[in-house]
PDB file of N, CA and C in Angstrom:
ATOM      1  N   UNK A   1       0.814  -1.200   0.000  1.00  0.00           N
ATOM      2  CA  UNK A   1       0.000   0.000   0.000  1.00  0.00           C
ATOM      3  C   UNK A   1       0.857   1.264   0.000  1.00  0.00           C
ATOM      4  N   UNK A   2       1.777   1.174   0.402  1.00  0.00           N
ATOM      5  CA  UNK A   2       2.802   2.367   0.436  1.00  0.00           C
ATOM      6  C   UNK A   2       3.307   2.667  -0.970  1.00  0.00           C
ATOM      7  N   UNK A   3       3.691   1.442  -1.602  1.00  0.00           N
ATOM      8  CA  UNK A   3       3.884   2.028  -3.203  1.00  0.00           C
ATOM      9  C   UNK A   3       3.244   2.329  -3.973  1.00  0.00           C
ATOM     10  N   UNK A   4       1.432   2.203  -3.484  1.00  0.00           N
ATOM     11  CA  UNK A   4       0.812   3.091  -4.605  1.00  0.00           C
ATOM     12  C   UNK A   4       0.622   4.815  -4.037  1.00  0.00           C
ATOM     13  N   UNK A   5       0.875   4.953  -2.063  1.00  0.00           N
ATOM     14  CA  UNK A   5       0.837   6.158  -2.094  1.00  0.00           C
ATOM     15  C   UNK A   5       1.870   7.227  -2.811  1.00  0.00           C
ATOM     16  N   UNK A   6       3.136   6.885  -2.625  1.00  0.00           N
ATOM     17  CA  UNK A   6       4.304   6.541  -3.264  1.00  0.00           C
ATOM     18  C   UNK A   6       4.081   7.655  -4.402  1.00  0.00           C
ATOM     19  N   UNK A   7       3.385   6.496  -5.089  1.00  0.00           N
ATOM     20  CA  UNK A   7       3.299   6.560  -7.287  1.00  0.00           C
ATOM     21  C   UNK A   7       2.399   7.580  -6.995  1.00  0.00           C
ATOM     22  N   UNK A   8       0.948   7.860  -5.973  1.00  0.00           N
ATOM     23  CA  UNK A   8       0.022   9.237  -6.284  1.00  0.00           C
ATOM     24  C   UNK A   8       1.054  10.199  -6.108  1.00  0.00           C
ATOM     25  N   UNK A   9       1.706  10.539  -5.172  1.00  0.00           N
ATOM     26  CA  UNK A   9       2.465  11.669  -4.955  1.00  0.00           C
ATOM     27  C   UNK A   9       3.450  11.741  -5.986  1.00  0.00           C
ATOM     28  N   UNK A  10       4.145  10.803  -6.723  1.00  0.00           N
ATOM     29  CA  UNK A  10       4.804  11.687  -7.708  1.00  0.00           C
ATOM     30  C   UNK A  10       4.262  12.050  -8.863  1.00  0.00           C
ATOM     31  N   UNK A  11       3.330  11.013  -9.108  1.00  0.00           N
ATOM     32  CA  UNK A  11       2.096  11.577 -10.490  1.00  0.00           C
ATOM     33  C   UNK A  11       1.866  13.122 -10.325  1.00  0.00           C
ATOM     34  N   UNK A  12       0.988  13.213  -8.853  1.00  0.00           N
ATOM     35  CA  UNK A  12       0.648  15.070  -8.637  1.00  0.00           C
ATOM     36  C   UNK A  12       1.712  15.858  -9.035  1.00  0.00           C
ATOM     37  N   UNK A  13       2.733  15.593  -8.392  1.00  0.00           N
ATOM     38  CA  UNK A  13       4.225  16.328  -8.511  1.00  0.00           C
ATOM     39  C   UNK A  13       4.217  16.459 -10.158  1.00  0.00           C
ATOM     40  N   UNK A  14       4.110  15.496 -10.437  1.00  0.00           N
ATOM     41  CA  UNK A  14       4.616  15.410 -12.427  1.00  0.00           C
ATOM     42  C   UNK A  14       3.991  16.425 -13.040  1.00  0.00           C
ATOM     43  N   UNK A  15       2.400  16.081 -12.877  1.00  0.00           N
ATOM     44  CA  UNK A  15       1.333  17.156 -13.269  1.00  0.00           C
ATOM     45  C   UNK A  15       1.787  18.615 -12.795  1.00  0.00           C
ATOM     46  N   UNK A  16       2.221  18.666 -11.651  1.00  0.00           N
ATOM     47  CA  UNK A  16       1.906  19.750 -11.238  1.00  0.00           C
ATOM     48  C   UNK A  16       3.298  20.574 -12.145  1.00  0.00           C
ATOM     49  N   UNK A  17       4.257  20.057 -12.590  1.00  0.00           N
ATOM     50  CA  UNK A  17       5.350  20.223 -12.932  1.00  0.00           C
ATOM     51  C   UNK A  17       5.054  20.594 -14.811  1.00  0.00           C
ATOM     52  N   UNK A  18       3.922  19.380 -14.670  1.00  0.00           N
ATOM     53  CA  UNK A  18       3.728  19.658 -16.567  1.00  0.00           C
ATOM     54  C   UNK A  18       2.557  21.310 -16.442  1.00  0.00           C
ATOM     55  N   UNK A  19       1.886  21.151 -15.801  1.00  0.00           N
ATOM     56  CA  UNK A  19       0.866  22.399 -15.878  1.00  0.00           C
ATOM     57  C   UNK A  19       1.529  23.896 -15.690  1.00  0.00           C
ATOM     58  N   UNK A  20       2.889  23.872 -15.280  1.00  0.00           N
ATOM     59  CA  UNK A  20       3.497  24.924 -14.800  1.00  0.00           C
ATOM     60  C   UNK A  20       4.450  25.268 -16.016  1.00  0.00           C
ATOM     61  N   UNK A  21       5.272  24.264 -16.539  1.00  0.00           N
ATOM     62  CA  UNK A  21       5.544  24.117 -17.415  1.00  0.00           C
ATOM     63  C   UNK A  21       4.832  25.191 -18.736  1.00  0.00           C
ATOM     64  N   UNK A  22       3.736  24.331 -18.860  1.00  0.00           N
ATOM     65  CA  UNK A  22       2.310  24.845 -19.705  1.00  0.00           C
ATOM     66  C   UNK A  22       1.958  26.415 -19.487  1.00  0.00           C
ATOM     67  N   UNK A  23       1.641  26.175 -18.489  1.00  0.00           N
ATOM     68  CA  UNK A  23       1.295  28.134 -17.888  1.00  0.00           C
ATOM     69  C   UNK A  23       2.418  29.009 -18.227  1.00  0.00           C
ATOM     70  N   UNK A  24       3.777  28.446 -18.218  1.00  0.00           N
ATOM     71  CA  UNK A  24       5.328  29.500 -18.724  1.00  0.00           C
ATOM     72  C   UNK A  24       4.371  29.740 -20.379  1.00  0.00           C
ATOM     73  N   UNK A  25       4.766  28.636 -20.897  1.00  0.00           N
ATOM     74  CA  UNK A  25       5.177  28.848 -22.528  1.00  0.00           C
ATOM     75  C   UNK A  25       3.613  29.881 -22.886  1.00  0.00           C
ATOM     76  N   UNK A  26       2.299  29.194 -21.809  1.00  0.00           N
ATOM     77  CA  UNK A  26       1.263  29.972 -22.610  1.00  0.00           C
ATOM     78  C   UNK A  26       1.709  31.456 -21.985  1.00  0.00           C
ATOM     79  N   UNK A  27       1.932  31.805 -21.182  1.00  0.00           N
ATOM     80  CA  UNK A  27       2.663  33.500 -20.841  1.00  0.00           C
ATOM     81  C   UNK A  27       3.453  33.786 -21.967  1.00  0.00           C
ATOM     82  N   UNK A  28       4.309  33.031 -21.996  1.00  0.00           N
ATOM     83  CA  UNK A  28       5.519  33.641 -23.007  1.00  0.00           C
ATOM     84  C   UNK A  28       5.212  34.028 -24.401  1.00  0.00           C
ATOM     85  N   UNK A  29       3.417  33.310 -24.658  1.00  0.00           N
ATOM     86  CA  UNK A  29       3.223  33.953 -25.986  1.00  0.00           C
ATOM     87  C   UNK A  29       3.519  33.082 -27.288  1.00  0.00           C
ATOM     88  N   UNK A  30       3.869  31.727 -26.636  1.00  0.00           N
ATOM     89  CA  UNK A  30       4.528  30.585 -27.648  1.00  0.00           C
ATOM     90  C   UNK A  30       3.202  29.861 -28.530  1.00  0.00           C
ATOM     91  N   UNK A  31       2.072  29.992 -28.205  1.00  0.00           N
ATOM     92  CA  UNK A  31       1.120  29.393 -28.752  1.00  0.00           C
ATOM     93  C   UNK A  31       0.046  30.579 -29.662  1.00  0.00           C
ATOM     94  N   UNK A  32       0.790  31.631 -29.679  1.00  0.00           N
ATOM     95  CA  UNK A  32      -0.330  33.206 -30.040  1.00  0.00           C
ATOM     96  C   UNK A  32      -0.241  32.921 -31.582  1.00  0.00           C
ATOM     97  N   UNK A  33       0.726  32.449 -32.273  1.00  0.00           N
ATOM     98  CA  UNK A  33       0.415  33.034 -33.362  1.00  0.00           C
ATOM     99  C   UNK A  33       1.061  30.852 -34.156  1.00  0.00           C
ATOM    100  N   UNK A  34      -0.352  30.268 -34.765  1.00  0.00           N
ATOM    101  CA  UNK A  34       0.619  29.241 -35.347  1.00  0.00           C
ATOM    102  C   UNK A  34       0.557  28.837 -36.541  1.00  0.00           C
ATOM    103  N   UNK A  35      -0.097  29.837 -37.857  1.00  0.00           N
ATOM    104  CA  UNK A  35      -0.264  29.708 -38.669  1.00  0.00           C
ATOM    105  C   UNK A  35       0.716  30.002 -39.523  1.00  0.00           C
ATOM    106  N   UNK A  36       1.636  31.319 -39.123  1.00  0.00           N
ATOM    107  CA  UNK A  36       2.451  31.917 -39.677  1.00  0.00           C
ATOM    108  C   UNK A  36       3.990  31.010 -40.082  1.00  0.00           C
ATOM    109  N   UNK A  37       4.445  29.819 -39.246  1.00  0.00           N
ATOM    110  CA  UNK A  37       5.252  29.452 -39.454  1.00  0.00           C
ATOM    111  C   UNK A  37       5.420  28.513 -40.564  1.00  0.00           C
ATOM    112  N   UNK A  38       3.909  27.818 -41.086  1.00  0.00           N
ATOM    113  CA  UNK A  38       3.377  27.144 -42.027  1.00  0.00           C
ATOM    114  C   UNK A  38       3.687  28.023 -43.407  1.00  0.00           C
ATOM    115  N   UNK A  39       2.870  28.972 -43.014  1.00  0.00           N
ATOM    116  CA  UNK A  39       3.161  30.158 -44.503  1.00  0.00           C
ATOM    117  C   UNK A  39       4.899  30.344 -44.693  1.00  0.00           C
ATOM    118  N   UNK A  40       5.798  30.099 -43.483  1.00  0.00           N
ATOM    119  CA  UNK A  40       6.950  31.438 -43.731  1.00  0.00           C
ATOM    120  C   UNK A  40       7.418  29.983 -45.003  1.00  0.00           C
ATOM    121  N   UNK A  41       7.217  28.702 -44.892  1.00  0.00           N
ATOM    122  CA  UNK A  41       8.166  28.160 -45.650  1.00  0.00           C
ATOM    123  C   UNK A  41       7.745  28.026 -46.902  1.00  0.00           C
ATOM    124  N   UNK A  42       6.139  28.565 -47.218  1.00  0.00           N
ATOM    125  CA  UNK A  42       5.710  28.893 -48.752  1.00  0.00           C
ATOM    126  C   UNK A  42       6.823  30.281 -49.638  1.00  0.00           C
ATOM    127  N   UNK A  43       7.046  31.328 -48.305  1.00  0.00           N
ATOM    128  CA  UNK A  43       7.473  32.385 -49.048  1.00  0.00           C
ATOM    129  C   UNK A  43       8.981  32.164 -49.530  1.00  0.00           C
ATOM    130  N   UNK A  44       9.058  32.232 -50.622  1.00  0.00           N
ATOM    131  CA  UNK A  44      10.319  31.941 -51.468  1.00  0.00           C
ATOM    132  C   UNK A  44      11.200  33.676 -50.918  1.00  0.00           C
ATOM    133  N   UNK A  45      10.992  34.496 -50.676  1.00  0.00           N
ATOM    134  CA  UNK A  45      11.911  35.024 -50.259  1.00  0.00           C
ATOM    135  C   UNK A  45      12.512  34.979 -49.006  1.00  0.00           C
ATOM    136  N   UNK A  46      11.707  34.214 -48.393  1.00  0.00           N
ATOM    137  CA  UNK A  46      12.593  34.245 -47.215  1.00  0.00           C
ATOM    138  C   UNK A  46      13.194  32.588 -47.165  1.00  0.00           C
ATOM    139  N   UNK A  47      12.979  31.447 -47.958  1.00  0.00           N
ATOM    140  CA  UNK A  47      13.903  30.462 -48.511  1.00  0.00           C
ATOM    141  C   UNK A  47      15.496  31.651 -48.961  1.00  0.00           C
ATOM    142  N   UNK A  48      14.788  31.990 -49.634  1.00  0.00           N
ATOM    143  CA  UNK A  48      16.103  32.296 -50.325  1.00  0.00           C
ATOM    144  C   UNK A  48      17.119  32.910 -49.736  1.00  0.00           C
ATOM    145  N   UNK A  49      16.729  33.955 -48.872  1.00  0.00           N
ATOM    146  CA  UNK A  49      17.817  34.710 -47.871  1.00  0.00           C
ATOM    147  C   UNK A  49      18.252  33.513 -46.979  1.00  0.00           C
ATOM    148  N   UNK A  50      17.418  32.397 -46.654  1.00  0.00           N
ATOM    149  CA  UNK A  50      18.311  31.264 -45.784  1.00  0.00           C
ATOM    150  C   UNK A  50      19.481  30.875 -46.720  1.00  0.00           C
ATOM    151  N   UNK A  51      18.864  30.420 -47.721  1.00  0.00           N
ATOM    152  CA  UNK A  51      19.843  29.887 -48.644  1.00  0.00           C
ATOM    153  C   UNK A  51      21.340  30.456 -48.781  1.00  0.00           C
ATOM    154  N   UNK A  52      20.890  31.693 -49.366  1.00  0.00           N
ATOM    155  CA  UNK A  52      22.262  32.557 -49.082  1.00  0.00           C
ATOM    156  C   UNK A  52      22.941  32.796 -48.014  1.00  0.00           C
ATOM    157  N   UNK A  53      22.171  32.804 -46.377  1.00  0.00           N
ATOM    158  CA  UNK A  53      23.281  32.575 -45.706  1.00  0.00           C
ATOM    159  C   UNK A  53      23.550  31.400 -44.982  1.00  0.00           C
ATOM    160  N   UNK A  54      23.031  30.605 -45.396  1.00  0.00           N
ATOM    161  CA  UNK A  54      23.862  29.229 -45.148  1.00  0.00           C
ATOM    162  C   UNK A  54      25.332  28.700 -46.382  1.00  0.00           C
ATOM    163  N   UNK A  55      24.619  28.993 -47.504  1.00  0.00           N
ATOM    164  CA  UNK A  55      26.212  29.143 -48.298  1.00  0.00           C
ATOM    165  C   UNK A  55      27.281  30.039 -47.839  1.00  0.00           C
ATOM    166  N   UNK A  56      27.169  31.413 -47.841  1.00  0.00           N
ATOM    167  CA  UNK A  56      28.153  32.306 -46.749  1.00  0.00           C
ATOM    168  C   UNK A  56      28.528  31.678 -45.579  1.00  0.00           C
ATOM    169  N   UNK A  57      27.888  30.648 -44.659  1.00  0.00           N
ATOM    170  CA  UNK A  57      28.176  30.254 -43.790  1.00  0.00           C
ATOM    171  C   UNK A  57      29.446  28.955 -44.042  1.00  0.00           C
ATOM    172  N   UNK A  58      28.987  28.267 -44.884  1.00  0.00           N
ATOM    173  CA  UNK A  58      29.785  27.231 -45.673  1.00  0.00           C
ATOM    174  C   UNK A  58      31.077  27.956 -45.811  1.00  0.00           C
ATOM    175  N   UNK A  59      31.072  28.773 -46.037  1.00  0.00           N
ATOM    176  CA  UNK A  59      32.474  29.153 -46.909  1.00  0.00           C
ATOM    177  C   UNK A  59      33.659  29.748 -46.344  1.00  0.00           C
ATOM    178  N   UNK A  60      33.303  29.882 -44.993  1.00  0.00           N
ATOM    179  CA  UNK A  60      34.085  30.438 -43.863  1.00  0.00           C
ATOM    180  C   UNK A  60      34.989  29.250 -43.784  1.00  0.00           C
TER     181      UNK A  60
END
């Protein structure tokens, strides 16, 4: 009986650890916008400025 009180108390702990977790990133604004990152890899200009500096990067 002690090892299932044990396992409740670190489950809560876990949760309580994932929900806090959760509450940072939704503050920080990480979930506000998630459409945009879908679009950025349609736009060919901004491929292309990667492109170019990952070759510049190469060449060092």
């Amino acid at each position: 009986m002690k090892i299932i009180a044990i396992l409740i108390g670190i489950s809560l702990i876990m949760a309580l650890v994932f929900l806090f977790a959760f509450y940072q990133a939704l503050k920080s604004g990480q979930f506000e916008d998630l459409e945009s990152p879908g679009f950025r890899l349609l736009d060919k200009k901004e491929t292309d400025i990667t492109k170019t500096n990952n070759n510049a990067k190469g060449k060092l």
